[in-house]
PDB file of N, CA and C in Angstrom:
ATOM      1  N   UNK A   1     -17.400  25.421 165.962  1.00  0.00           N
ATOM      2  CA  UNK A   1     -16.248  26.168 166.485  1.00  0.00           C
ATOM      3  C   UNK A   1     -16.600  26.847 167.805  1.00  0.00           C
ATOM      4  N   UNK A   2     -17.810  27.333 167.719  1.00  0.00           N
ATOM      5  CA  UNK A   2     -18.686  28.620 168.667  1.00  0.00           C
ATOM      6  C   UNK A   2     -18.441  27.293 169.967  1.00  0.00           C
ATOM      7  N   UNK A   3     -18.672  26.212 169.584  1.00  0.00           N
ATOM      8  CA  UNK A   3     -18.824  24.555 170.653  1.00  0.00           C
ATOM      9  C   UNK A   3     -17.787  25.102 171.679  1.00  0.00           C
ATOM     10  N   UNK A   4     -16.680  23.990 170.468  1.00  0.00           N
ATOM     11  CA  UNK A   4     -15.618  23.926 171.151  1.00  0.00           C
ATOM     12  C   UNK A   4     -14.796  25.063 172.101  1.00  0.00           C
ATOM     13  N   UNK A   5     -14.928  26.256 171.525  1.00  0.00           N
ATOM     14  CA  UNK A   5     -14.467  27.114 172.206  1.00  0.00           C
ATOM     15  C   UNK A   5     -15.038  27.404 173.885  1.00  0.00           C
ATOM     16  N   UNK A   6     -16.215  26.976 173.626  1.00  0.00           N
ATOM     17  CA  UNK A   6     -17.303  27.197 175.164  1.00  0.00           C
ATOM     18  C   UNK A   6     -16.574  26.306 175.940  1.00  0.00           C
ATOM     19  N   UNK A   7     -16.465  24.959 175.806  1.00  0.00           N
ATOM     20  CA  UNK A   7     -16.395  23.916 176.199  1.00  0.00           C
ATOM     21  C   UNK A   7     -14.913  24.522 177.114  1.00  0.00           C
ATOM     22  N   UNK A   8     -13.615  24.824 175.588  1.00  0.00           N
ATOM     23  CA  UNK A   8     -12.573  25.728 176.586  1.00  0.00           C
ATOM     24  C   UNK A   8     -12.817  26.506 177.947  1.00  0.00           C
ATOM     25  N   UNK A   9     -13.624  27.259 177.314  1.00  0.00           N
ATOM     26  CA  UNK A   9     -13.697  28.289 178.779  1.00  0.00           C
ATOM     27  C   UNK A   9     -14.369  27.836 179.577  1.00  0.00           C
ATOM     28  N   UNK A  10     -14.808  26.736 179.491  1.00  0.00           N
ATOM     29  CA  UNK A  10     -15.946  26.747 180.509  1.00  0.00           C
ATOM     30  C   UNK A  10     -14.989  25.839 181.412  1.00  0.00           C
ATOM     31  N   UNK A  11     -14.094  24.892 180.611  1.00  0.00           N
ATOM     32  CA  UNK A  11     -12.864  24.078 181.421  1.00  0.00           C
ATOM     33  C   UNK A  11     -12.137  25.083 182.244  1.00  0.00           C
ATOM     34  N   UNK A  12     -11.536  26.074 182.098  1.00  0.00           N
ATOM     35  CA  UNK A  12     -11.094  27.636 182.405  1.00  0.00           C
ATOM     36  C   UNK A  12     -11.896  27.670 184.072  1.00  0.00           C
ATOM     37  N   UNK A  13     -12.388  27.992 183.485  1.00  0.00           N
ATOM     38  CA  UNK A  13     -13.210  28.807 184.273  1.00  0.00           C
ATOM     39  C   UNK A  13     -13.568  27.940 185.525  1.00  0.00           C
ATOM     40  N   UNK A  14     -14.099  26.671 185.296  1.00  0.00           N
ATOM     41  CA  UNK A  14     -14.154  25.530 186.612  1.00  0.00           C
ATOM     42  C   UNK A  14     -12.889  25.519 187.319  1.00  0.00           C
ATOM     43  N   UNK A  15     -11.893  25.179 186.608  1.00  0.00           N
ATOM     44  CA  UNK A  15     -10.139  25.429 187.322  1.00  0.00           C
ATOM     45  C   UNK A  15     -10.233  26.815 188.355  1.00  0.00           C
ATOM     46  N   UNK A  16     -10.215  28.041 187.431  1.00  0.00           N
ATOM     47  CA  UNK A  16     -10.617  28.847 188.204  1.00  0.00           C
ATOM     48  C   UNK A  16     -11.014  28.833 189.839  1.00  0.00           C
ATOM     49  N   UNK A  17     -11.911  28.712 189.366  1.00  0.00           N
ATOM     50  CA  UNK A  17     -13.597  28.150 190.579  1.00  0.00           C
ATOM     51  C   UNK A  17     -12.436  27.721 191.716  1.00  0.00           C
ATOM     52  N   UNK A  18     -12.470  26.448 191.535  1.00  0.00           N
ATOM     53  CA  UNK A  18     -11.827  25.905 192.246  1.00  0.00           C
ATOM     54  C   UNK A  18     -10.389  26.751 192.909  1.00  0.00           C
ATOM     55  N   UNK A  19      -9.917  27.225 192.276  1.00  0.00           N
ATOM     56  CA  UNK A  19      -8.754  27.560 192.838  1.00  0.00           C
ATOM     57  C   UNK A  19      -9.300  28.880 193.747  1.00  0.00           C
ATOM     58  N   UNK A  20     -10.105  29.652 193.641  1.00  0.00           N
ATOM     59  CA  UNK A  20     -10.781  30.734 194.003  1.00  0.00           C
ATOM     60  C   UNK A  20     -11.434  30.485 195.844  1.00  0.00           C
ATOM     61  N   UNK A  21     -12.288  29.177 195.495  1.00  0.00           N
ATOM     62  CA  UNK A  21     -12.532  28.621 196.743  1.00  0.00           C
ATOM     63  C   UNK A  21     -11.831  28.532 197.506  1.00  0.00           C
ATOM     64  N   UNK A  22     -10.699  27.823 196.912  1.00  0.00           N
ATOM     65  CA  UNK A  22      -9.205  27.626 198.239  1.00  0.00           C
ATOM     66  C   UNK A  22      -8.895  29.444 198.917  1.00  0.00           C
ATOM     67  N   UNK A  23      -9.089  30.340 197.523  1.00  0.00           N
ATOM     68  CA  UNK A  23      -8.402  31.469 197.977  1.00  0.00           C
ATOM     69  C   UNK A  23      -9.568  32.570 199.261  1.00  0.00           C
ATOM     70  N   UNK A  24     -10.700  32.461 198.803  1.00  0.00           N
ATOM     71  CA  UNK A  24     -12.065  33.324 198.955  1.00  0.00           C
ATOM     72  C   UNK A  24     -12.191  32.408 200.708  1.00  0.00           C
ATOM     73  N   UNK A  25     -12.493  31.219 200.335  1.00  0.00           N
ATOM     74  CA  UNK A  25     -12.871  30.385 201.552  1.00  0.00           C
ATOM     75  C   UNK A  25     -14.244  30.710 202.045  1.00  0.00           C
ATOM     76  N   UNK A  26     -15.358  30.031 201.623  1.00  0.00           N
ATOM     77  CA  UNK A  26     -16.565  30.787 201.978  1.00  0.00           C
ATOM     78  C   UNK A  26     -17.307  31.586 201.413  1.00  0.00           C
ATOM     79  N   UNK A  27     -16.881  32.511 201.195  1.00  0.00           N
ATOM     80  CA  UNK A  27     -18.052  33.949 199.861  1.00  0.00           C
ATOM     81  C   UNK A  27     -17.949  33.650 198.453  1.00  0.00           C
ATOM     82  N   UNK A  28     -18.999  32.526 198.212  1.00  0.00           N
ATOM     83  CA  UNK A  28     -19.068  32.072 197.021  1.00  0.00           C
ATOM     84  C   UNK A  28     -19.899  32.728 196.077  1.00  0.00           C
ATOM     85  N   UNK A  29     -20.589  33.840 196.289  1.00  0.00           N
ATOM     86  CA  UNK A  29     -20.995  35.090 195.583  1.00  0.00           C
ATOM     87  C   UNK A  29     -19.862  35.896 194.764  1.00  0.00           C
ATOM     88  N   UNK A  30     -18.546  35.765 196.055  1.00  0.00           N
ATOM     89  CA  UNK A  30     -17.610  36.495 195.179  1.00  0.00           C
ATOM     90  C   UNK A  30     -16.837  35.976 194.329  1.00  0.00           C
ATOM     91  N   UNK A  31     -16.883  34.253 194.803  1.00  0.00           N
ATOM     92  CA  UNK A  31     -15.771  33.507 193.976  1.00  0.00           C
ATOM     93  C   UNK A  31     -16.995  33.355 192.615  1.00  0.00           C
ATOM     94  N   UNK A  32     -18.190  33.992 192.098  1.00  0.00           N
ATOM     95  CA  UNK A  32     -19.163  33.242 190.873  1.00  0.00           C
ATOM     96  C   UNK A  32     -18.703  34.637 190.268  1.00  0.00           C
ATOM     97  N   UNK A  33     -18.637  35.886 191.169  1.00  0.00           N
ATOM     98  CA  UNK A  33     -18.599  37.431 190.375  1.00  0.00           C
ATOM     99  C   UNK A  33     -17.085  37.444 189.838  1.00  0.00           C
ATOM    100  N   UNK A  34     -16.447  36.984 190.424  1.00  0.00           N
ATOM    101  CA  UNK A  34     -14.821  36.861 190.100  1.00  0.00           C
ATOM    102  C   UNK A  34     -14.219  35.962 188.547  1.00  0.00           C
ATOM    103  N   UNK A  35     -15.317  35.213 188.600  1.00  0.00           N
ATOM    104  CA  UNK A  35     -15.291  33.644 187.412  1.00  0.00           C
ATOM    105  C   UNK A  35     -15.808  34.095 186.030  1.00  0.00           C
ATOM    106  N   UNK A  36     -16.944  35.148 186.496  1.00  0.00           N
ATOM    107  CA  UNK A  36     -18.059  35.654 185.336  1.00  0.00           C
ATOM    108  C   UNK A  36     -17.170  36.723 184.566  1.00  0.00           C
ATOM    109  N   UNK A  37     -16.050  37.379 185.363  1.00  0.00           N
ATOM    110  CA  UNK A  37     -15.780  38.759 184.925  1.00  0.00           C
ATOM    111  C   UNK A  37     -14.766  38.217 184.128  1.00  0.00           C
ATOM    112  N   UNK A  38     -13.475  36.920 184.428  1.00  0.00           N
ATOM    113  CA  UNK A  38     -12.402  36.432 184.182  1.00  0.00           C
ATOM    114  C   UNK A  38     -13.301  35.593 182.616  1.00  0.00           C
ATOM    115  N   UNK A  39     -14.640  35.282 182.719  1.00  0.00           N
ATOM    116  CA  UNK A  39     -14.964  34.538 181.308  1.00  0.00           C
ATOM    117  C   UNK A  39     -15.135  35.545 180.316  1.00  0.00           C
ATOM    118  N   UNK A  40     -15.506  36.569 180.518  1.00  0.00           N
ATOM    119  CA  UNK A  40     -15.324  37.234 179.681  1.00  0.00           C
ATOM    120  C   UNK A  40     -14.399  38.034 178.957  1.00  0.00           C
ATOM    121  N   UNK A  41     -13.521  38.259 180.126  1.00  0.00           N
ATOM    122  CA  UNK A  41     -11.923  38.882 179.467  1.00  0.00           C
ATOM    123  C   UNK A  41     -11.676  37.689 178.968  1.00  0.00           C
ATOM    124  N   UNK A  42     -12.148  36.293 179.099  1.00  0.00           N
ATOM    125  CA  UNK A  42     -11.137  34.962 178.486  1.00  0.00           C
ATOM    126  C   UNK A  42     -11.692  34.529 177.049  1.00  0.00           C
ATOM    127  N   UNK A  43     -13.240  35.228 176.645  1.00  0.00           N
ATOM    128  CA  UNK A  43     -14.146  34.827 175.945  1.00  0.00           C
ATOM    129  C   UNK A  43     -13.245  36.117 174.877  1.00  0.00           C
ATOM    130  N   UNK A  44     -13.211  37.127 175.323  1.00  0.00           N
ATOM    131  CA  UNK A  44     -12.976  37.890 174.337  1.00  0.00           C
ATOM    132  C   UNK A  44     -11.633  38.066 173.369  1.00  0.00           C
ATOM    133  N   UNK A  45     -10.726  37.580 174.635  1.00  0.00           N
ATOM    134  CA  UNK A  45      -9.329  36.727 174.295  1.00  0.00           C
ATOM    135  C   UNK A  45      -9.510  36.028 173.357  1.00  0.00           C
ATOM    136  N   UNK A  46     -10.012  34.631 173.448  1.00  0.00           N
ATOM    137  CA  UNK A  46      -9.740  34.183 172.596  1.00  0.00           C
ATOM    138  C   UNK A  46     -10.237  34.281 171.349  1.00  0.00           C
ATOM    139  N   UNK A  47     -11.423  34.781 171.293  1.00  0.00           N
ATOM    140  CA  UNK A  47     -12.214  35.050 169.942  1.00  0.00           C
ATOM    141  C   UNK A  47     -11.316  36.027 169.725  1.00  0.00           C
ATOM    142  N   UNK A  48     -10.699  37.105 169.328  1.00  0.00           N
ATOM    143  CA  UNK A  48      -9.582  37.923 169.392  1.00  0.00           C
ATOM    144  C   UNK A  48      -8.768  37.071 169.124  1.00  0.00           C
ATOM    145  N   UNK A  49      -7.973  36.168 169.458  1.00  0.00           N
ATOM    146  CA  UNK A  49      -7.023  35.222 168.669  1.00  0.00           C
ATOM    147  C   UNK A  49      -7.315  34.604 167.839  1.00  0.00           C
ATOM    148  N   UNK A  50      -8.765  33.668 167.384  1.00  0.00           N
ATOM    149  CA  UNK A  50      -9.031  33.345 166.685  1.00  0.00           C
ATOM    150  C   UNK A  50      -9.926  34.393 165.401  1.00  0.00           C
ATOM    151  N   UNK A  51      -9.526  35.218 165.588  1.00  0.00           N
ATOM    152  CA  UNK A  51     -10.418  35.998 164.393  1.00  0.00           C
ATOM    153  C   UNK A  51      -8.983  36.841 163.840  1.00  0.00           C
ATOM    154  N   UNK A  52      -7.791  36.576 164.002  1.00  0.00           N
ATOM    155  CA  UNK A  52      -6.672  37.504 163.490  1.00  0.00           C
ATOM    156  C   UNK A  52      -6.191  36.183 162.595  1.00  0.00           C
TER     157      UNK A  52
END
């Protein structure tokens, strides 16, 4: 379960990325600090949905 769920966010989170680059353009320090902070509000999300 612990898998699949990674696998989610980690799909998440590349989308992200990407869309971040287009936005950031260049400061890819900020687009990795921006990705890390969004996995974890997304990590905690969903474990939070799946544990109700």
């Amino acid at each position: 379960m612990d898998n699949w769920l990674d696998k989610v966010i980690n799909r998440q989170i590349n989308r992200q990325m990407e869309r971040l680059v287009h936005i950031v353009k260049g400061d890819e320090n900020e687009v990795i600090m921006r990705c890390e902070k969004n996995a974890v509000f997304l990590k905690e999300d969903q474990v939070g949905r799946l544990e109700v």
